[in-house]
N, C-alpha and C. Protein backbone atom coordinates (compact mmCIF):
# COMPACT_ATOMS: atom_id res chain seq x y z
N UNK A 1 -38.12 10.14 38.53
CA UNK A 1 -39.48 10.57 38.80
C UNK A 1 -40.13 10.97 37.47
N UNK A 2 -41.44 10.45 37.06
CA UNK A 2 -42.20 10.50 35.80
C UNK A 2 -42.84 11.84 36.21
N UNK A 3 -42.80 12.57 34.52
CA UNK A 3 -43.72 13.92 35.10
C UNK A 3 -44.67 13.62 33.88
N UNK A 4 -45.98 14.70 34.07
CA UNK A 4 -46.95 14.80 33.05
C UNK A 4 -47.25 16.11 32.44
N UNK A 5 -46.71 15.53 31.35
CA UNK A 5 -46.79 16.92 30.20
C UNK A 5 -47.70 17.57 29.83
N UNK A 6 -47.97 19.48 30.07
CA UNK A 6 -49.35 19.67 29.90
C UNK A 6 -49.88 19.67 27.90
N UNK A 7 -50.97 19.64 28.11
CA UNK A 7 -51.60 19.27 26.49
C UNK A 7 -51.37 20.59 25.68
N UNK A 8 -51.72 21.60 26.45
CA UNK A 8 -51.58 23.16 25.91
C UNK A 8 -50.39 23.62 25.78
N UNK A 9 -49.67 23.57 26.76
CA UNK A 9 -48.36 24.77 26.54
C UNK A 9 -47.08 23.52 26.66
N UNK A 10 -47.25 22.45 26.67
CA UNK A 10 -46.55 20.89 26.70
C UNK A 10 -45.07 21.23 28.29
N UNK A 11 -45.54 21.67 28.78
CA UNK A 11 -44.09 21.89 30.15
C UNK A 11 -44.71 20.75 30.98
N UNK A 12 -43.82 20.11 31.39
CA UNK A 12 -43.54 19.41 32.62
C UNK A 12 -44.16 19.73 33.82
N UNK A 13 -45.38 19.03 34.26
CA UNK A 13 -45.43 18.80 35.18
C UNK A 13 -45.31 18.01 36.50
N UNK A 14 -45.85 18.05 37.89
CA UNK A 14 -45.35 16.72 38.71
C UNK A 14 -46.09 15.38 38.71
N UNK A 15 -46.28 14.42 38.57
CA UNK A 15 -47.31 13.18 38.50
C UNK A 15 -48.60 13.26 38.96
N UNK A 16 -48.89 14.44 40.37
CA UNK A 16 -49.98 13.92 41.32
C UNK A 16 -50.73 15.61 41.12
N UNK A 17 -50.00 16.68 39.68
CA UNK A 17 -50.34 17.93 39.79
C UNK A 17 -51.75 17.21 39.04
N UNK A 18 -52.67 18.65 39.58
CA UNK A 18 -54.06 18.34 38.81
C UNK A 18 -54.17 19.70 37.80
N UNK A 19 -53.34 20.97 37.97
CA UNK A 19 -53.22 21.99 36.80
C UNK A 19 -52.04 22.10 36.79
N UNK A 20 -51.95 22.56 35.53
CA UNK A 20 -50.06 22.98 34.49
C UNK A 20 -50.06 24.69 35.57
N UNK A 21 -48.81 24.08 36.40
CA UNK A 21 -47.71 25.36 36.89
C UNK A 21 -47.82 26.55 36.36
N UNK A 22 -47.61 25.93 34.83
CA UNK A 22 -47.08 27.58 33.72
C UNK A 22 -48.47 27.75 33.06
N UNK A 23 -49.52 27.40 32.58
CA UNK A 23 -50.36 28.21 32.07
C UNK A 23 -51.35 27.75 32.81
N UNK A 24 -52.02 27.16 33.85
CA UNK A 24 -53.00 26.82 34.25
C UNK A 24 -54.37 25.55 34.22
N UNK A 25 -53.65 24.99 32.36
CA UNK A 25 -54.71 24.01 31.97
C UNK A 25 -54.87 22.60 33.08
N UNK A 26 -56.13 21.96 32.80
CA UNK A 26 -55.96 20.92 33.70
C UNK A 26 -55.73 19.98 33.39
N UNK A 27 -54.69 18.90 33.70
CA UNK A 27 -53.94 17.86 33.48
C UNK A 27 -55.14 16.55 33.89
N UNK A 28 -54.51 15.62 33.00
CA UNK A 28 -55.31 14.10 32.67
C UNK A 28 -55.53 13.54 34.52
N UNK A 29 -54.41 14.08 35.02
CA UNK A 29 -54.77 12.97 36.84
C UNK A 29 -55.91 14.51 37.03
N UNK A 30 -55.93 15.71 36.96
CA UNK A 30 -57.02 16.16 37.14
C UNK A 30 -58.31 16.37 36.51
N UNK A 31 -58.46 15.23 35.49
CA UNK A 31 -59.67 15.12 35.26
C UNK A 31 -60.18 14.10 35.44
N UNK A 32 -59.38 12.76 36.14
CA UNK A 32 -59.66 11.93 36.99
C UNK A 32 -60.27 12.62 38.33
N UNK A 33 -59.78 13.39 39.03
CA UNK A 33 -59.81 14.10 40.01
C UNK A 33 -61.53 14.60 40.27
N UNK A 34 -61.96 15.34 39.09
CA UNK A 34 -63.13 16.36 39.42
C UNK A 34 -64.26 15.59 38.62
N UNK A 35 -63.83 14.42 38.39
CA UNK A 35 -65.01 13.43 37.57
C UNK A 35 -66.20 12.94 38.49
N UNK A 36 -67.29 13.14 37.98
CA UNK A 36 -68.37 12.41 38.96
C UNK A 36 -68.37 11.39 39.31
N UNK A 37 -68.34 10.64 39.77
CA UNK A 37 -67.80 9.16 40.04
C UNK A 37 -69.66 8.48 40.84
N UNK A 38 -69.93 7.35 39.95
CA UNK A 38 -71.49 7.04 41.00
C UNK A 38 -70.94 6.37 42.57
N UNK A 39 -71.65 6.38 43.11
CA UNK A 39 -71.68 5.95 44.46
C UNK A 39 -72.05 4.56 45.02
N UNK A 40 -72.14 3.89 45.69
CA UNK A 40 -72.29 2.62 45.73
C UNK A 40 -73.90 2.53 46.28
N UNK A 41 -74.50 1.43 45.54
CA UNK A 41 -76.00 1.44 46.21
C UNK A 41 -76.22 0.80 47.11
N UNK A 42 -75.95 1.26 47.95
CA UNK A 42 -75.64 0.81 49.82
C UNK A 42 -77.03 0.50 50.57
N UNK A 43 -78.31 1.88 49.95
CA UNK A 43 -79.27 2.00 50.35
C UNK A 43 -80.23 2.22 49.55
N UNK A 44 -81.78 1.85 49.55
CA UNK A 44 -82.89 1.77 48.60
C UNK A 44 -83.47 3.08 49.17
N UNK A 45 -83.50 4.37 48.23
CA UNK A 45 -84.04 5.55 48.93
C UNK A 45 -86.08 5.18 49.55
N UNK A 46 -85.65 5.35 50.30
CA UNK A 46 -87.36 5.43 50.43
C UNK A 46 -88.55 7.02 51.08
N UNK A 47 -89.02 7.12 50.18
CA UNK A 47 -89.67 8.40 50.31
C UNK A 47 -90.23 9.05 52.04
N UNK A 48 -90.29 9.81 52.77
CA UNK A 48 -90.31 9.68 53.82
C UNK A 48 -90.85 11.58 54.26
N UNK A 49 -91.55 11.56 55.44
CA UNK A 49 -91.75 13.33 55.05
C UNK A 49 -90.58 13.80 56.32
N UNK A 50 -90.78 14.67 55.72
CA UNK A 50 -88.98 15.27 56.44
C UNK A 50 -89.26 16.95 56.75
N UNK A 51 -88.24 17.33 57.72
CA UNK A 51 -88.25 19.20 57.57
C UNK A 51 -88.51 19.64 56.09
N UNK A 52 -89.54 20.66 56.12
CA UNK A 52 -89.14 21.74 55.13
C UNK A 52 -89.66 20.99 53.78
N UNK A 53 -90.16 19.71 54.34
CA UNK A 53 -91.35 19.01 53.09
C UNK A 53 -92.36 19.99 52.88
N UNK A 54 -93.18 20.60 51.78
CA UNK A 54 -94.41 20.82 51.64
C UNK A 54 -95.43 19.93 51.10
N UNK A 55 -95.08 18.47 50.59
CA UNK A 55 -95.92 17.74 50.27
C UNK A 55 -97.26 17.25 51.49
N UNK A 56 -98.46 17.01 51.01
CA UNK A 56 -99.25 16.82 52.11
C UNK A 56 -100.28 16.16 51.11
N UNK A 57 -100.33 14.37 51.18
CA UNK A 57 -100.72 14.29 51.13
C UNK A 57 -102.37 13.08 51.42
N UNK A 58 -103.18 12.80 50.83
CA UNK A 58 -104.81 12.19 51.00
C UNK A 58 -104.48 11.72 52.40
N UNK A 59 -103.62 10.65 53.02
CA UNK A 59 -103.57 10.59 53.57
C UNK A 59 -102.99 10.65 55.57
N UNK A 60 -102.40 12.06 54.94
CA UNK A 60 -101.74 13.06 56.20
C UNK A 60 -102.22 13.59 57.02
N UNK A 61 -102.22 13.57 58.05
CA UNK A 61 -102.51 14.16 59.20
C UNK A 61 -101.53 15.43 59.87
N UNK A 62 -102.31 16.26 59.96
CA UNK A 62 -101.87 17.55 60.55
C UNK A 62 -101.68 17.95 61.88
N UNK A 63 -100.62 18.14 62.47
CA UNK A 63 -100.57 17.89 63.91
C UNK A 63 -99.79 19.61 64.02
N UNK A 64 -100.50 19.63 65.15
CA UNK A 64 -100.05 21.47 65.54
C UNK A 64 -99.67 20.80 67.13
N UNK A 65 -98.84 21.93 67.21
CA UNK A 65 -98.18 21.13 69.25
C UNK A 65 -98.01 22.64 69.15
N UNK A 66 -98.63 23.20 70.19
CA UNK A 66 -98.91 25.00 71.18
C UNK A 66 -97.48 24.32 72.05
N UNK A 67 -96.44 25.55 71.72
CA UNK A 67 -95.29 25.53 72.29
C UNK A 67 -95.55 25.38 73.75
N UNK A 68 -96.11 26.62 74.12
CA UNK A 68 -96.28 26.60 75.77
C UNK A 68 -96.99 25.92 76.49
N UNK A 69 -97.69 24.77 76.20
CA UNK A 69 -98.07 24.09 76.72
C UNK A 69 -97.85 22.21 76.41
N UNK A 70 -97.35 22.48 75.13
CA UNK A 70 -97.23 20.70 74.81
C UNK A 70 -98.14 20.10 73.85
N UNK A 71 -99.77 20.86 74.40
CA UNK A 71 -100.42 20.38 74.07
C UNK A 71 -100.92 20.10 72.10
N UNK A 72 -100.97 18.67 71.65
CA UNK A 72 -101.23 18.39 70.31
C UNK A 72 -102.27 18.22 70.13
N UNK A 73 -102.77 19.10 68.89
CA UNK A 73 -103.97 18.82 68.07
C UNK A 73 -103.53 18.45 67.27
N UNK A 74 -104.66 17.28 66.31
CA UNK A 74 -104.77 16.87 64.97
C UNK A 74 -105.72 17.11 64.32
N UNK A 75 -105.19 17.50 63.21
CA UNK A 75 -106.70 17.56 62.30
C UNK A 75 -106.49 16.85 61.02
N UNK A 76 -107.98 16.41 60.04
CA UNK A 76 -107.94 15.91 59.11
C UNK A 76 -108.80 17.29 58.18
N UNK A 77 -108.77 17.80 57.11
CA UNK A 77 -109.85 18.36 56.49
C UNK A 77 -109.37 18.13 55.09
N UNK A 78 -110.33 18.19 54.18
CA UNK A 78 -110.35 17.57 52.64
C UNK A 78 -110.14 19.05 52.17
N UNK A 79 -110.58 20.25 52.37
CA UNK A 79 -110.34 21.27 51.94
C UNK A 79 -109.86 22.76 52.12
N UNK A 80 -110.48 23.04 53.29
CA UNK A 80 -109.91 23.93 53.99
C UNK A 80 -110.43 23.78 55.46
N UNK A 81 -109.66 24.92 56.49
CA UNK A 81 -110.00 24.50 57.79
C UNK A 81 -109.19 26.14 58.66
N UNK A 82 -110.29 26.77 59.45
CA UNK A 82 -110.00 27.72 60.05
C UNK A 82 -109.78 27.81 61.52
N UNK A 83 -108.82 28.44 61.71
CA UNK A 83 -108.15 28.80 63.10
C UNK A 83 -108.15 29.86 63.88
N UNK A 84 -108.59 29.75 64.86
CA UNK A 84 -108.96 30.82 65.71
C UNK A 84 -109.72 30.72 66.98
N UNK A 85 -110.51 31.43 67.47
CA UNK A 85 -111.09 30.73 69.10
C UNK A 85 -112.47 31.11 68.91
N UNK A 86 -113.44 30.50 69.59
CA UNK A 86 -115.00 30.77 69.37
C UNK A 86 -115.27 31.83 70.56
N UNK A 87 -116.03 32.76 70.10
CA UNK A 87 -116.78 33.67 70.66
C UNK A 87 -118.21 33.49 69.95
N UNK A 88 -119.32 33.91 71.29
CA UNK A 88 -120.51 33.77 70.70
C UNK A 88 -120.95 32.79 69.34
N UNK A 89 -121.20 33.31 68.11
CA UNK A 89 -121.54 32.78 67.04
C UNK A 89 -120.26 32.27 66.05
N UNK A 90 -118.92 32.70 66.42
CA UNK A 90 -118.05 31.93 65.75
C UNK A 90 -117.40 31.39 66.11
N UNK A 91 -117.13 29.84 64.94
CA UNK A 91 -117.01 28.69 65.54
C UNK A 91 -115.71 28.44 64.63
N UNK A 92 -114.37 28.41 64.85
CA UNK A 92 -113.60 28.32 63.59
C UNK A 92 -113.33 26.61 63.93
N UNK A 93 -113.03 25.87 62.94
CA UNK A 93 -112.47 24.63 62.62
C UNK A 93 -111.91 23.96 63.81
N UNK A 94 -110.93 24.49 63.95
CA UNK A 94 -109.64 24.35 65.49
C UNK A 94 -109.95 25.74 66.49
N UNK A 95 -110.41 25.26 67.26
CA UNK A 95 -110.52 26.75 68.40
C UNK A 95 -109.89 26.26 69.37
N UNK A 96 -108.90 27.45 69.81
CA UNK A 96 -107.58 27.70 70.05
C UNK A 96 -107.85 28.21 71.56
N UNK A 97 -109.19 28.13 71.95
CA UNK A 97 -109.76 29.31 73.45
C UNK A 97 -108.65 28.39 74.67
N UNK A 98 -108.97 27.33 74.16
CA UNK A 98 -108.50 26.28 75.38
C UNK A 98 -106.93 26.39 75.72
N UNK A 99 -106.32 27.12 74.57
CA UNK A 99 -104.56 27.23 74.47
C UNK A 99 -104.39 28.83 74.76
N UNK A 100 -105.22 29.27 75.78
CA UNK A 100 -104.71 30.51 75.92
C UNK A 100 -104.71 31.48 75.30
N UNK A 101 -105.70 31.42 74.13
CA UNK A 101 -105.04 32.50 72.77
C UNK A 101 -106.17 33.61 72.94
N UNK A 102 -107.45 34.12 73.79
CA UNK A 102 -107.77 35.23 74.10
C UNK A 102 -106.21 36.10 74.46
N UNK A 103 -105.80 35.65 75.98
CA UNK A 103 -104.93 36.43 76.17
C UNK A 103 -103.40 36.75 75.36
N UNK A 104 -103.50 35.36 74.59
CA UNK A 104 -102.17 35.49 73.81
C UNK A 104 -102.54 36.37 71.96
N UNK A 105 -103.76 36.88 72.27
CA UNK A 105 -103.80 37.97 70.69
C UNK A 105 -104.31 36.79 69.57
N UNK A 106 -105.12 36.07 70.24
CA UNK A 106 -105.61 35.30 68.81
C UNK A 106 -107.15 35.74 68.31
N UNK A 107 -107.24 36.05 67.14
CA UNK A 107 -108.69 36.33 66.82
C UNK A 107 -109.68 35.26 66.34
N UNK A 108 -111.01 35.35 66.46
CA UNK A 108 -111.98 34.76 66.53
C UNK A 108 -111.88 33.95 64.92
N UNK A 109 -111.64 34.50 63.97
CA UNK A 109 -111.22 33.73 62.74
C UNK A 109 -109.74 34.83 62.16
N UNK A 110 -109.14 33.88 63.01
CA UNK A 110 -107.58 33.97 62.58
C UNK A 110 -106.40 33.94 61.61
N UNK A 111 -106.65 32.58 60.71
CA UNK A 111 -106.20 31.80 60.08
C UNK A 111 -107.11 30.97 59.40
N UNK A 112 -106.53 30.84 57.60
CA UNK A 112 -107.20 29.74 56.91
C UNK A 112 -106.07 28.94 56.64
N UNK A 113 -106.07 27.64 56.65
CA UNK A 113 -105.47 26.42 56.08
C UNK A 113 -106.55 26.21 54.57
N UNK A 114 -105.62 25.77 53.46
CA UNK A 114 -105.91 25.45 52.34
C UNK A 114 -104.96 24.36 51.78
N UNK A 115 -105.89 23.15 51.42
CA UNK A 115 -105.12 22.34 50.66
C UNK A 115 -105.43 22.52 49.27
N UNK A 116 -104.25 22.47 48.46
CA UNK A 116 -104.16 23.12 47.39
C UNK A 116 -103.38 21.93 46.55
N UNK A 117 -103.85 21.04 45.85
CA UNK A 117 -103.08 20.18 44.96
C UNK A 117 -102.85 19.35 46.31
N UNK A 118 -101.09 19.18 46.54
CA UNK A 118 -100.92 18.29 47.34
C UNK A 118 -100.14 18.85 48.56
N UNK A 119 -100.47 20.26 48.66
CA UNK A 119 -100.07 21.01 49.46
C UNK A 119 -100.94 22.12 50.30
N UNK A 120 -100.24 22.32 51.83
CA UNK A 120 -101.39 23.87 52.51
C UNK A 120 -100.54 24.36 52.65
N UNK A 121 -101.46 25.44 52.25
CA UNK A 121 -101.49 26.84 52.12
C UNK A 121 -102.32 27.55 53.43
N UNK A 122 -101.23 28.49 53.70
CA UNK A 122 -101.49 29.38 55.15
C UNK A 122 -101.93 30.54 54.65
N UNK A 123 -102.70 31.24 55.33
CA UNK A 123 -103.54 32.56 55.21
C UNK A 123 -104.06 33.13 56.00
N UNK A 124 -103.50 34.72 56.65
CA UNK A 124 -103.91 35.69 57.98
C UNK A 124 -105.19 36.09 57.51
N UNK A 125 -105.81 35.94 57.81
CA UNK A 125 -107.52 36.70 57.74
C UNK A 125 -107.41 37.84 57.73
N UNK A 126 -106.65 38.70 57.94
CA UNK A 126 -106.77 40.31 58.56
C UNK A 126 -106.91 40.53 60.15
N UNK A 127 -105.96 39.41 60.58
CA UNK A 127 -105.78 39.37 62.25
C UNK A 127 -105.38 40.45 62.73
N UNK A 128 -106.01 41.33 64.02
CA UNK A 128 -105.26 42.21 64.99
C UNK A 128 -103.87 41.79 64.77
N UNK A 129 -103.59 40.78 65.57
CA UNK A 129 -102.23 40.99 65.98
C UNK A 129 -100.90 40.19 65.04
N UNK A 130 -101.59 39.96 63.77
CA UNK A 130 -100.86 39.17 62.95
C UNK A 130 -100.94 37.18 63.07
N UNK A 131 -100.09 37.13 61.82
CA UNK A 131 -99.63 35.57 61.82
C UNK A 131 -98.30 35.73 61.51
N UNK A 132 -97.16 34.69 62.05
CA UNK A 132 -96.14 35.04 61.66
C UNK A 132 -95.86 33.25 61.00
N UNK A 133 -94.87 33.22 59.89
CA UNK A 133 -94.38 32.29 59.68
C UNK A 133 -93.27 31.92 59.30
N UNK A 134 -92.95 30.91 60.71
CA UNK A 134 -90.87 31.09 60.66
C UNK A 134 -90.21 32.71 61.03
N UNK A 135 -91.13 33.30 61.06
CA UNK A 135 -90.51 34.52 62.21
C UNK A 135 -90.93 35.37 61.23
N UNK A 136 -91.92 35.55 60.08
CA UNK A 136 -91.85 36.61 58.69
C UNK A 136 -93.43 37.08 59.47
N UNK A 137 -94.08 37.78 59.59
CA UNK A 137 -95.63 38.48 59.34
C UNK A 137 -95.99 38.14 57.95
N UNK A 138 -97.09 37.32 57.73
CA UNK A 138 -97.87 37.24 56.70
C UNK A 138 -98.45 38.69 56.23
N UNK A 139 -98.59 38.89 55.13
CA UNK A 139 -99.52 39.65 54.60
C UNK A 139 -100.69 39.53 55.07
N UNK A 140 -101.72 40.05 55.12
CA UNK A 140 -103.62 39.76 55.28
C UNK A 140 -103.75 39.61 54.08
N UNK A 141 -104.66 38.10 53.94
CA UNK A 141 -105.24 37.51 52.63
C UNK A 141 -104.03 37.21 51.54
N UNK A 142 -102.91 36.85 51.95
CA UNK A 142 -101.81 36.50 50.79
C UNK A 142 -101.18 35.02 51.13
N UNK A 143 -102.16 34.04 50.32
CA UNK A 143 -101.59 32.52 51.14
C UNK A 143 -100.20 32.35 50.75
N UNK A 144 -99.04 31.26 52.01
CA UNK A 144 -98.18 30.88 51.99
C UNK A 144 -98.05 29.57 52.02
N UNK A 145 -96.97 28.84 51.31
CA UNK A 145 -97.17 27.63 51.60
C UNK A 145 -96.39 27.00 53.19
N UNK A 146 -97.23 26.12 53.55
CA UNK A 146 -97.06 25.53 54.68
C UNK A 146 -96.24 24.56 54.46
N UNK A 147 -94.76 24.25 55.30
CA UNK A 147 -94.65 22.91 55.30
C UNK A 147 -94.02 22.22 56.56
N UNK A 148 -94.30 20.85 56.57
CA UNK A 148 -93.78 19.85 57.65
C UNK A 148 -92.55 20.99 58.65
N UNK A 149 -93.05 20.78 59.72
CA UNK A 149 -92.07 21.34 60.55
C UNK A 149 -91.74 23.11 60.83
N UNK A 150 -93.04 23.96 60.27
CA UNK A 150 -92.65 25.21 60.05
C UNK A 150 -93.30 25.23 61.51
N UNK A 151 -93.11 26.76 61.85
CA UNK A 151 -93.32 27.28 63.22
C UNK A 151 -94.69 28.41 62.69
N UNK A 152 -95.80 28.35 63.33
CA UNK A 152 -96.52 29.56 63.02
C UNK A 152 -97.54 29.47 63.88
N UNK A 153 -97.40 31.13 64.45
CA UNK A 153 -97.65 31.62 65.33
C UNK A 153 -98.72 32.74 65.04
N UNK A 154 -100.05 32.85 65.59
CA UNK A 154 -101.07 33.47 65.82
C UNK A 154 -100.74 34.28 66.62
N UNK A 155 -100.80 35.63 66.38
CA UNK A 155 -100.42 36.77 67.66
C UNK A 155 -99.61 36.59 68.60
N UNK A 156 -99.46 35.92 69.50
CA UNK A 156 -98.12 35.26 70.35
C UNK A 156 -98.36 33.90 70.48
N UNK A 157 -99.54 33.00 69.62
CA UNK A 157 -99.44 31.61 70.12
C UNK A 157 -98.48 31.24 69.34
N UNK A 158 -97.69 30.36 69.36
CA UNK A 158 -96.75 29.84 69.20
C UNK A 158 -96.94 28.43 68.51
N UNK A 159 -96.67 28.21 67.37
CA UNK A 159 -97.42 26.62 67.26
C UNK A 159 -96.44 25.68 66.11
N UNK A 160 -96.07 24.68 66.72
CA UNK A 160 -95.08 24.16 65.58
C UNK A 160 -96.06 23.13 64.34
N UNK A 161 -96.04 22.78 63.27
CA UNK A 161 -96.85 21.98 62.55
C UNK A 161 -96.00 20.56 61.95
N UNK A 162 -96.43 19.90 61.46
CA UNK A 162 -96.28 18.56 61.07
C UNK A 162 -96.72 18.37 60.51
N UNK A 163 -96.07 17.23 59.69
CA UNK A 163 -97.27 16.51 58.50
C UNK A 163 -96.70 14.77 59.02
N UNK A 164 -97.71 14.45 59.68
CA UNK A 164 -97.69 12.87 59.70
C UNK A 164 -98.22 11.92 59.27
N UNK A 165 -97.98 10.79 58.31
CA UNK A 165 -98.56 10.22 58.22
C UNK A 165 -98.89 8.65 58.85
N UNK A 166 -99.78 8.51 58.48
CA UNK A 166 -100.37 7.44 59.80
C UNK A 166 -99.43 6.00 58.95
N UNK A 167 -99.22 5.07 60.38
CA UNK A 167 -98.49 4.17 60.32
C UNK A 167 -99.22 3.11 59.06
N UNK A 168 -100.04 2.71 58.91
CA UNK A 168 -100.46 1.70 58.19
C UNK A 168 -100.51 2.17 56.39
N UNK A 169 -100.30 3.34 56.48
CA UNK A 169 -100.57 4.35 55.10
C UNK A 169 -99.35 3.83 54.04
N UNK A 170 -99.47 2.87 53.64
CA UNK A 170 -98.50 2.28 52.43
C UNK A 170 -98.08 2.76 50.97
N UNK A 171 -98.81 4.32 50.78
CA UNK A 171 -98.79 5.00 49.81
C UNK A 171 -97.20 5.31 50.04
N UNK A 172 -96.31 5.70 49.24
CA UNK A 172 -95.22 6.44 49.14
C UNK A 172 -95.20 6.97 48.15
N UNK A 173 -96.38 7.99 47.80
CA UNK A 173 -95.81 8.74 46.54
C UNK A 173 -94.71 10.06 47.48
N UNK A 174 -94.67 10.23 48.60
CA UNK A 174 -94.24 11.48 49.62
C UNK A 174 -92.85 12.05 48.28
């Protein structure tokens, strides 16, 4: 049986050891062992929006789905866009009256969406009953970034988000 001699302290080791027994150094089959080795190009990566993306962009569409009911909105806006439910004279962007959100603690201007570069940005107005995102309470007036697939919730509405982009959209910078 062939053994492999360590480089440092020269003792005998076993053929398939990857460190020297007696002082610890790492032997030649173990630096075969922990070598990066490339991978085979099996597959052409292609850019795609995924969980926990914050990219968003020219041509994305924003889709909110109200847990308790199913129901999906989409929106498009170039810059910003506010959330909340209309009373009398205010009219926010997405009004939320139709999803229950009087009784579920949503205020009349709730929430700002901000696209920012190639990303939105979330922001509590100074809501009664809060915004939460992914289960955290926003600050009032301290934007967060938004991304594909986060959960955020207006006082108890409940609302999951998305970033989709439309089928014909051949851009892949994502």
């Amino acid at each position: 049986m062939s053994t492999q001699d360590c480089e440092n302290c020269g003792k005998p080791n076993p053929p398939d050891a990857l460190y020297c027994f007696a002082c610890g150094h790492i032997l030649p089959a173990g630096l075969n062992a922990i070598a990066t080795h490339s991978l085979p190009d099996t597959q052409t990566m292609q850019p795609q929006i995924r969980w926990g993306t914050a990219y968003f962009g020219d041509n994305t569409i924003l889709r909110i789905r109200i847990r308790d009911t199913g129901a999906i909105i989409e929106a498009h806006f170039d810059r910003e866009c506010l959330l909340g439910r209309a009373a009398g004279d205010t009219m926010p962007d997405i009004d939320l009256t139709p999803h229950n959100a009087i009784t579920m603690g949503v205020s009349r201007l709730h929430a700002r969406l901000t696209r920012q570069s190639e990303t939105i940005m979330v922001q509590d107005l100074g809501s009664v009953n809060g915004t939460f995102l992914n289960g955290a309470r926003l600050l009032p007036h301290q934007p967060r970034v938004l991304r594909n697939e986060d959960e955020l919730c207006l006082g108890r509405l409940m609302m999951r988000i998305s970033f989709v982009r439309p089928p014909n959209d051949s851009n892949d910078d994502a």
